[in-house]
C-alpha atoms as a PDB file:
ATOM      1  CA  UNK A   1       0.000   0.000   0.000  1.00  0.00           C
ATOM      2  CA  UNK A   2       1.569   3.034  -1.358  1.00  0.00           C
ATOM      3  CA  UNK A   3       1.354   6.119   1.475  1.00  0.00           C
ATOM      4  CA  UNK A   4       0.702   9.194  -0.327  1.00  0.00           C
ATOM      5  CA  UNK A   5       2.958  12.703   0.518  1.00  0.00           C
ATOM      6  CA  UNK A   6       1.213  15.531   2.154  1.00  0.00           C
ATOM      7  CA  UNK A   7       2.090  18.615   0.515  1.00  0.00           C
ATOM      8  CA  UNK A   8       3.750  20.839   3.489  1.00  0.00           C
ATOM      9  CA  UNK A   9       2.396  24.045   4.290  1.00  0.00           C
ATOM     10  CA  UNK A  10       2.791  26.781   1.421  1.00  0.00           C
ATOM     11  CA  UNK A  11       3.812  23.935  -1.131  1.00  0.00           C
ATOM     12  CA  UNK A  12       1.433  23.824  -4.137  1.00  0.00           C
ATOM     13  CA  UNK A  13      -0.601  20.130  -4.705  1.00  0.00           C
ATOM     14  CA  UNK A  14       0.515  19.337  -8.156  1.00  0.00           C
ATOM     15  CA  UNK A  15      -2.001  20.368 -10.432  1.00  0.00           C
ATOM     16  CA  UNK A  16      -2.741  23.705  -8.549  1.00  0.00           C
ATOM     17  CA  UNK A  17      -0.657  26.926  -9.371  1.00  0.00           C
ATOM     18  CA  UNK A  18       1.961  28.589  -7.226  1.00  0.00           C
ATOM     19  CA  UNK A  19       0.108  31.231  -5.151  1.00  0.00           C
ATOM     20  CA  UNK A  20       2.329  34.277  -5.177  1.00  0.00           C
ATOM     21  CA  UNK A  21       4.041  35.553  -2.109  1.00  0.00           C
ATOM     22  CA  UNK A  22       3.403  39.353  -1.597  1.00  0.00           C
ATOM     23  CA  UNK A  23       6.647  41.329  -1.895  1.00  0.00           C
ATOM     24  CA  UNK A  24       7.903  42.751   1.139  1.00  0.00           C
ATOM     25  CA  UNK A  25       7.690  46.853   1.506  1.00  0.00           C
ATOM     26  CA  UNK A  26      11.373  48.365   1.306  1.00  0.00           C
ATOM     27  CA  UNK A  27      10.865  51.132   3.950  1.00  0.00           C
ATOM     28  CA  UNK A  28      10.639  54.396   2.320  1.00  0.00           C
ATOM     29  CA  UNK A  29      13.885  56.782   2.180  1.00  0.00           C
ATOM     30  CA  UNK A  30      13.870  60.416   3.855  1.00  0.00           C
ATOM     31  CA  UNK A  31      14.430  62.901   1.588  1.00  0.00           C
ATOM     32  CA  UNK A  32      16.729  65.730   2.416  1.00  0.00           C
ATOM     33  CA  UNK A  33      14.706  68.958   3.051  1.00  0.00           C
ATOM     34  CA  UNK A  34      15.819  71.578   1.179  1.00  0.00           C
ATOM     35  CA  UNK A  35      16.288  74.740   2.928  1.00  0.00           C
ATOM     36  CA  UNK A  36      14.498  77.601   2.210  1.00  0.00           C
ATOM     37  CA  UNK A  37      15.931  80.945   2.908  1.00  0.00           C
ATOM     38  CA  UNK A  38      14.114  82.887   5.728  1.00  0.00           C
ATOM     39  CA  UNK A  39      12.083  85.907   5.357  1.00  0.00           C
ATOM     40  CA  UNK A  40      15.001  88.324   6.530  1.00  0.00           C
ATOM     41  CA  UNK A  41      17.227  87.023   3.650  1.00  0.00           C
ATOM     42  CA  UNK A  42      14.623  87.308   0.639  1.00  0.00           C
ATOM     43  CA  UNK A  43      13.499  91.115   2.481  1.00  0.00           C
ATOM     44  CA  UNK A  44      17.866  91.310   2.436  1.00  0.00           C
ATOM     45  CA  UNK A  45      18.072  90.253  -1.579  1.00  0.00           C
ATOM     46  CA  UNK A  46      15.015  92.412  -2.284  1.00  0.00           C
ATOM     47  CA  UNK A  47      16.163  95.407  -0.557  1.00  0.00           C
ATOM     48  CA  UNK A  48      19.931  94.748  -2.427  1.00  0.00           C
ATOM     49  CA  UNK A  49      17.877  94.512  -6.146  1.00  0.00           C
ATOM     50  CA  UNK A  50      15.846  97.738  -4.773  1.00  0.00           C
ATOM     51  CA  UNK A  51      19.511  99.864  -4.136  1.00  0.00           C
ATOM     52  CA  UNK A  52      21.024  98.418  -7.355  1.00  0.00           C
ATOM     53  CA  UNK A  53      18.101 100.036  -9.480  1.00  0.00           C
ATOM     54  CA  UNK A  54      17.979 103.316  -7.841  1.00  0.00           C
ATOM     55  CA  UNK A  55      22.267 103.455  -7.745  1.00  0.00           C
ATOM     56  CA  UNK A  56      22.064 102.878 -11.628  1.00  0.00           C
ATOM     57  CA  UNK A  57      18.909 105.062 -12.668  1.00  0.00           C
ATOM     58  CA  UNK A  58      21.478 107.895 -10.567  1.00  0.00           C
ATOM     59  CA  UNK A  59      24.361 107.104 -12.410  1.00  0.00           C
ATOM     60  CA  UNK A  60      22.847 106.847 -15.904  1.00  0.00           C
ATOM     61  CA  UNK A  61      21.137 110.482 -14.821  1.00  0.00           C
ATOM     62  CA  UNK A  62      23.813 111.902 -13.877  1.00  0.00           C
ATOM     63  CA  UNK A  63      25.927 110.559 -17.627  1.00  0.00           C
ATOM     64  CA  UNK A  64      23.302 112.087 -19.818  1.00  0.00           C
ATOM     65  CA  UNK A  65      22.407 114.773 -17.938  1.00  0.00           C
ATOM     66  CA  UNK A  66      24.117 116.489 -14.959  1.00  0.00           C
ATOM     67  CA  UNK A  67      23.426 116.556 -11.890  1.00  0.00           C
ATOM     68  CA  UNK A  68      20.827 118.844 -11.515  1.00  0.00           C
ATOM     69  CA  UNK A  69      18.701 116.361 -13.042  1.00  0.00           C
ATOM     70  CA  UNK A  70      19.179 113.961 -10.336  1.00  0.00           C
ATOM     71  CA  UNK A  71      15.476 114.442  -8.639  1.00  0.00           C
ATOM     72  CA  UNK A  72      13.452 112.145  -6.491  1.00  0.00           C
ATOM     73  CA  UNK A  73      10.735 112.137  -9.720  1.00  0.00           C
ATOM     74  CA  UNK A  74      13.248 111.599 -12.194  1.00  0.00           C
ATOM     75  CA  UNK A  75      15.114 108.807  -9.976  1.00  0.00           C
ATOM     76  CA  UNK A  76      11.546 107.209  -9.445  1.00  0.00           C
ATOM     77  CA  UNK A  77      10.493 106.749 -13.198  1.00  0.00           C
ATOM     78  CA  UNK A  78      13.451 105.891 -14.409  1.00  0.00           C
ATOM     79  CA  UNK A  79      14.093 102.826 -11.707  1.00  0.00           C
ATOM     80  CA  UNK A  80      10.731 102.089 -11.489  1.00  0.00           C
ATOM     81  CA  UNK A  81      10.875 102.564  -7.620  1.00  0.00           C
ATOM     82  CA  UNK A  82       8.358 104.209  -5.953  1.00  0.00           C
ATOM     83  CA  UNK A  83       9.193 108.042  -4.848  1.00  0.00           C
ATOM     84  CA  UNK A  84       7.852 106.340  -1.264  1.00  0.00           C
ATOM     85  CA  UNK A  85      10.440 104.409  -0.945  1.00  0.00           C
ATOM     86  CA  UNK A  86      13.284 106.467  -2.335  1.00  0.00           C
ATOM     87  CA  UNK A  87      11.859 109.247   0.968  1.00  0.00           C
ATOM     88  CA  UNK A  88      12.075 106.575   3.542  1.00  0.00           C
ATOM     89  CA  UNK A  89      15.567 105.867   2.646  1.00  0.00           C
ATOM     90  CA  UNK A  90      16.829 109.098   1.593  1.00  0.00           C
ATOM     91  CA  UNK A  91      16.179 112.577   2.700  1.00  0.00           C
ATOM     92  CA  UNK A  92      16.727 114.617  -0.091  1.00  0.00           C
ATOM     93  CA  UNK A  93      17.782 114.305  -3.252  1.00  0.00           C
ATOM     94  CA  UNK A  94      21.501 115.640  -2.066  1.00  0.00           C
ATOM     95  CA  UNK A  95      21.522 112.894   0.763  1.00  0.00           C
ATOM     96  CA  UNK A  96      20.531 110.374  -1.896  1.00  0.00           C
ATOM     97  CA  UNK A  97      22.942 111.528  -4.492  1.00  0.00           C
ATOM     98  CA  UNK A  98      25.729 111.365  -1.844  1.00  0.00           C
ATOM     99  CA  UNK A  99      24.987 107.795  -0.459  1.00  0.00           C
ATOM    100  CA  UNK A 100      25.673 107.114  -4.365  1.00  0.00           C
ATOM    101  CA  UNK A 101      28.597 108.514  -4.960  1.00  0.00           C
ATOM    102  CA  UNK A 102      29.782 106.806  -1.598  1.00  0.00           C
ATOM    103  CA  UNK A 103      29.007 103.276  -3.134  1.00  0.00           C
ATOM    104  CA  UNK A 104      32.171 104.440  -6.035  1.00  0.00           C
ATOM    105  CA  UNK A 105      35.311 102.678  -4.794  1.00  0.00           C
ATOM    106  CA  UNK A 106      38.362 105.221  -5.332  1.00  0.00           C
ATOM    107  CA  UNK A 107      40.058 103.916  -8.596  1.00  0.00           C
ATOM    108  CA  UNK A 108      43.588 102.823  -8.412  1.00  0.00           C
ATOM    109  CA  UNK A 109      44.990 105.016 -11.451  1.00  0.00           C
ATOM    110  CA  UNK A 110      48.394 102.853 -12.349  1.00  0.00           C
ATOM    111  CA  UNK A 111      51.278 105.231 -13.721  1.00  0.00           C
ATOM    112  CA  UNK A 112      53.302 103.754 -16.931  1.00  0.00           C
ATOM    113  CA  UNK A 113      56.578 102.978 -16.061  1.00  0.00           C
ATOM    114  CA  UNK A 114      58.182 104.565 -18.660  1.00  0.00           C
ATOM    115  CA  UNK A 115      56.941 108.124 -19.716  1.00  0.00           C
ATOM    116  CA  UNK A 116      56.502 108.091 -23.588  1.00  0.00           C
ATOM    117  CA  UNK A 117      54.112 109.397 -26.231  1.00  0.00           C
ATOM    118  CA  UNK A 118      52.466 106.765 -26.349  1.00  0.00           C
ATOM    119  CA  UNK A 119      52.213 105.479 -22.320  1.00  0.00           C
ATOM    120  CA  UNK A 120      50.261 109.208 -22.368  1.00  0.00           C
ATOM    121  CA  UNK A 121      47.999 109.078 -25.254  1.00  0.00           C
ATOM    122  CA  UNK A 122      46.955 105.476 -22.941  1.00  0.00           C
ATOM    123  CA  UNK A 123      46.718 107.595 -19.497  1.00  0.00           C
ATOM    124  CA  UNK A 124      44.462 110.089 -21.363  1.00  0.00           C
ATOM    125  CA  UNK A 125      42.478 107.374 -23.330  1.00  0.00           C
ATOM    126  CA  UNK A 126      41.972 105.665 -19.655  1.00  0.00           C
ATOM    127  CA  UNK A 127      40.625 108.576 -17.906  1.00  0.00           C
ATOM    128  CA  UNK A 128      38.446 109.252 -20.980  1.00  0.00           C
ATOM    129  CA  UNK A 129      36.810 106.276 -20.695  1.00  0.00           C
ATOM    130  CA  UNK A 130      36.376 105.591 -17.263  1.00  0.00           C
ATOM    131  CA  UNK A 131      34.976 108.861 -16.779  1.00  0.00           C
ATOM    132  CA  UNK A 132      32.876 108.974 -19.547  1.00  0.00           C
ATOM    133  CA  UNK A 133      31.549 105.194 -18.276  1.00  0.00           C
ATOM    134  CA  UNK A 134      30.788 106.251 -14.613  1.00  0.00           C
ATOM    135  CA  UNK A 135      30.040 110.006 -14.534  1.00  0.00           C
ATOM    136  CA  UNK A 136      29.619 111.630 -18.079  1.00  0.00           C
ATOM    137  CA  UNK A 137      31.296 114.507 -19.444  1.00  0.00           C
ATOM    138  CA  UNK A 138      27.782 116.407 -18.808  1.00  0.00           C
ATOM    139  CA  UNK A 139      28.768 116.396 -15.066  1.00  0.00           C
ATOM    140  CA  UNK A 140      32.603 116.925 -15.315  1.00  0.00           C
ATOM    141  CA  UNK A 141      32.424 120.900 -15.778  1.00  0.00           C
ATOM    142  CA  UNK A 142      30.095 120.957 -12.724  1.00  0.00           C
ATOM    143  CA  UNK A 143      31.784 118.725 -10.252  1.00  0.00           C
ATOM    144  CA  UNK A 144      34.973 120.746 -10.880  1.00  0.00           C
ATOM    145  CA  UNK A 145      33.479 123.897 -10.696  1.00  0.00           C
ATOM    146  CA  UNK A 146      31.008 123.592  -8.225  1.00  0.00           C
ATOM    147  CA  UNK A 147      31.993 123.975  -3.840  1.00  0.00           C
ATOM    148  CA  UNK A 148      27.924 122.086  -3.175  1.00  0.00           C
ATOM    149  CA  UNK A 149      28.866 119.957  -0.568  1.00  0.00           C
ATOM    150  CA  UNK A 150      26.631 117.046  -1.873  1.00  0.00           C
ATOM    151  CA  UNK A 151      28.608 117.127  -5.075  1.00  0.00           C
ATOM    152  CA  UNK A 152      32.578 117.154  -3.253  1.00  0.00           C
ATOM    153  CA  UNK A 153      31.769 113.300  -2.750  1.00  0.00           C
ATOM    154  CA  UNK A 154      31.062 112.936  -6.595  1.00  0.00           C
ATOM    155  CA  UNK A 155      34.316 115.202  -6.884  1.00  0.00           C
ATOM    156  CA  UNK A 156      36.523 113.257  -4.714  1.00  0.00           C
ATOM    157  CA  UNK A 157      35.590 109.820  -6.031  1.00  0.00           C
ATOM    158  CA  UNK A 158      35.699 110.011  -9.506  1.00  0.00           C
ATOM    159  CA  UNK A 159      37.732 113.002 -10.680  1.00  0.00           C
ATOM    160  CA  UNK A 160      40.134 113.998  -8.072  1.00  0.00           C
ATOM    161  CA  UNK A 161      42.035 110.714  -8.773  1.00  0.00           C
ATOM    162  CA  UNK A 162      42.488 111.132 -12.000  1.00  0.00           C
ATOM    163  CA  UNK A 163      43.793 114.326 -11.471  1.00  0.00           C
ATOM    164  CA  UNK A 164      46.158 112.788  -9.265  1.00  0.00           C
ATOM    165  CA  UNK A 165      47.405 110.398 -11.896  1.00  0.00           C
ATOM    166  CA  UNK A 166      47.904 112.534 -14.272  1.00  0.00           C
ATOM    167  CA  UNK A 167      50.239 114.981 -11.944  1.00  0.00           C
ATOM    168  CA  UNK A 168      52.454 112.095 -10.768  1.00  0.00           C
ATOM    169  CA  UNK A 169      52.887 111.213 -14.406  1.00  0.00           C
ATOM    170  CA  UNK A 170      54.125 114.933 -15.428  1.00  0.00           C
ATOM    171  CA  UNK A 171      55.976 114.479 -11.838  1.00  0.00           C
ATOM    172  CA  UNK A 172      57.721 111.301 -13.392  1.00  0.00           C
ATOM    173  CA  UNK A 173      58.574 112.530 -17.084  1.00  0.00           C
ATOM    174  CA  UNK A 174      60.253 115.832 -15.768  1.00  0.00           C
ATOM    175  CA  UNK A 175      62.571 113.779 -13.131  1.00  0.00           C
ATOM    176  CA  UNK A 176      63.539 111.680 -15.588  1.00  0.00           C
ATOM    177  CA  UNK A 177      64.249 114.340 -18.448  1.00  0.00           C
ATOM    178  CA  UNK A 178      61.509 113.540 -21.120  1.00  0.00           C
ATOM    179  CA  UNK A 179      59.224 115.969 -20.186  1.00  0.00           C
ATOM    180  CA  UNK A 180      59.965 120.026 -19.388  1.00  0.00           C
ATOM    181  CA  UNK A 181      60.388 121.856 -16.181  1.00  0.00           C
ATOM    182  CA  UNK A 182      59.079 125.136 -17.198  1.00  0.00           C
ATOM    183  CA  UNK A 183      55.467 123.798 -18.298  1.00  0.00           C
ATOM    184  CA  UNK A 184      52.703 124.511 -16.120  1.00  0.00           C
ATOM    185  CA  UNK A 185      50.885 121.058 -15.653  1.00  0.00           C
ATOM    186  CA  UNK A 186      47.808 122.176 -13.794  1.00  0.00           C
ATOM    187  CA  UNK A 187      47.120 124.052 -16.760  1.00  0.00           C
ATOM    188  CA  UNK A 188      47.586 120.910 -18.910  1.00  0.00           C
ATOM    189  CA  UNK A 189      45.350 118.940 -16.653  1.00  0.00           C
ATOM    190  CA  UNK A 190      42.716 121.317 -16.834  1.00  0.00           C
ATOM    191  CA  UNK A 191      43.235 121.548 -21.157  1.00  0.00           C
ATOM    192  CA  UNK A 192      42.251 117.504 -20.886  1.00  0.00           C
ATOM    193  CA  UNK A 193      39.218 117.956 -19.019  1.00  0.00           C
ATOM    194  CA  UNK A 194      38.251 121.053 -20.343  1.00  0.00           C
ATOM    195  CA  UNK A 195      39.007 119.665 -23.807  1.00  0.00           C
ATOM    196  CA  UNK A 196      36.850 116.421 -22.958  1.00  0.00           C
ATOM    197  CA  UNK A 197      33.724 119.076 -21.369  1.00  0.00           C
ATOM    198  CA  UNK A 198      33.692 120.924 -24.225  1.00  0.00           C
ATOM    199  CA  UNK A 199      34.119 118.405 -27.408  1.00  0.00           C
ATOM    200  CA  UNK A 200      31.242 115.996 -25.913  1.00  0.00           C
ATOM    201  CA  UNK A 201      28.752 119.162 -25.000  1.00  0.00           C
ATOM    202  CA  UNK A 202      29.847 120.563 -29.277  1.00  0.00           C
ATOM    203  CA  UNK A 203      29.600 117.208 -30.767  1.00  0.00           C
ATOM    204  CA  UNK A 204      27.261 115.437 -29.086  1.00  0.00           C
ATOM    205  CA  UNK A 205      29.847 112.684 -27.471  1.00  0.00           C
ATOM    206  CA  UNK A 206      33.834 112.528 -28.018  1.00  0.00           C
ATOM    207  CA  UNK A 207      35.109 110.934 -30.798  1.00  0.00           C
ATOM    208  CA  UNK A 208      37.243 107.673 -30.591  1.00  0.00           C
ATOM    209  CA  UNK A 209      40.264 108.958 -31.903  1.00  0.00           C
ATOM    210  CA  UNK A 210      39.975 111.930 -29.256  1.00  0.00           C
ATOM    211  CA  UNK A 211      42.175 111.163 -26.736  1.00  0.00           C
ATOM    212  CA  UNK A 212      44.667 110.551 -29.323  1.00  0.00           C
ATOM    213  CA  UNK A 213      44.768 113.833 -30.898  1.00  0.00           C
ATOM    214  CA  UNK A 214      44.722 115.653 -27.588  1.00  0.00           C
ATOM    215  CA  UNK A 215      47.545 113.619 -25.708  1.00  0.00           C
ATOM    216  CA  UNK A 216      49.865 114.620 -29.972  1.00  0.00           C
ATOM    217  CA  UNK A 217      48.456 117.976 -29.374  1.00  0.00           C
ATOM    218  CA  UNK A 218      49.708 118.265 -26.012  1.00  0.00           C
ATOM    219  CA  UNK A 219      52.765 116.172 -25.999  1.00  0.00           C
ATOM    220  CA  UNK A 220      54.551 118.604 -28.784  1.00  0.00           C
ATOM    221  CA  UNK A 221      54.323 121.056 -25.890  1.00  0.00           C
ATOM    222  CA  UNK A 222      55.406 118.942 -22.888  1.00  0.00           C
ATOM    223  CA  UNK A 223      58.044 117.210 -24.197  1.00  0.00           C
ATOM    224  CA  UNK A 224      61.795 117.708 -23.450  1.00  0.00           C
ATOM    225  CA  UNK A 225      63.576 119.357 -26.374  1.00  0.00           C
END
């Protein structure tokens, strides 16, 4: 008598089909929270976006058209920032205008080591440039002229160092013998700007070959014989 196997527990009879063991969960896996910046940092970055608009509506004001166009209205349409919040963080348009110019890191003016023609014509074509880029030949005449206290900040930021490059290069050509002792080179500092006021209020803007011609205009006069 043949004794017939009992399936064990679990194990399919033959005949019948596998029943299918449900999978076992795999415990889910935190996620790193991302951090999101608190409310003082976004009011920080707005605030920074706010003072960037309102420092370049100034500047580009001030380029095309002097500083007595500098006003609270003007400031306002041109940044887009309301004349509200321009008076809660500025007095007047002088205290605004000088919290500007304060924001203007004093250039570092490098003299050429060797005094030449040509090292000059690149001094003058330098200070063209970098005053025509931050403060506009509409402004120069007026900064230099004017004693307004609100405008000395402008004055001593912007121009006052170029001044001073240009005098410790005339310092270094007559030490050395290239350039002449008997020139006065305030005067010839005050030709440059002077030059630069007038030729971008005639023509509209100075030409690109200007600080050429002015630094072979003026170097026939400087230089040592």
């Amino acid at each position: 008598m043949t004794t017939q196997r009992q399936p064990t527990q679990g194990q399919p009879t033959r005949g019948q089909p596998a029943q299918e063991q449900p999978a076992q969960e795999q415990p889910a896996q935190e996620q790193p929270a991302q951090e999101q910046p608190s409310s003082g940092v976004r009011r920080g970055e707005a605030r920074q976006r706010t003072d960037e608009k309102i420092a370049a509506a100034v500047r580009q004001i001030m380029r095309t058209s002097g500083p007595d166009a500098v006003t609270m209205e003007a400031v306002s349409a041109l940044s887009g920032v309301a004349k509200t919040t321009l008076y809660r963080r500025y007095t007047d348009r002088y205290d605004l205008m000088v919290r500007i110019a304060e924001q203007f890191p004093k250039p570092r003016m490098p003299i050429p080591e060797v005094v030449t023609e040509e090292s000059f014509t690149t001094l003058v074509s330098t200070i063209r440039d970098t005053v025509a880029r931050e403060v506009g030949y509409a402004s120069v005449g007026r900064l230099l002229a004017s004693d307004e206290t609100f405008l000395s900040t402008w004055r001593d930021r912007l121009i006052r160092p170029r001044i001073g490059a240009l005098h410790d290069f005339f310092r270094r050509g007559v030490s050395e013998g290239t350039l002449r002792e008997d020139v006065d080179y305030q005067q010839v500092i005050e030709f440059i700007f002077g030059g630069a006021v007038m030729g971008d209020a005639v023509r509209g803007g100075l030409p690109d070959d200007w600080a050429t011609l002015a630094a072979a205009t003026l170097w026939r006069s400087i230089a040592a014989r």
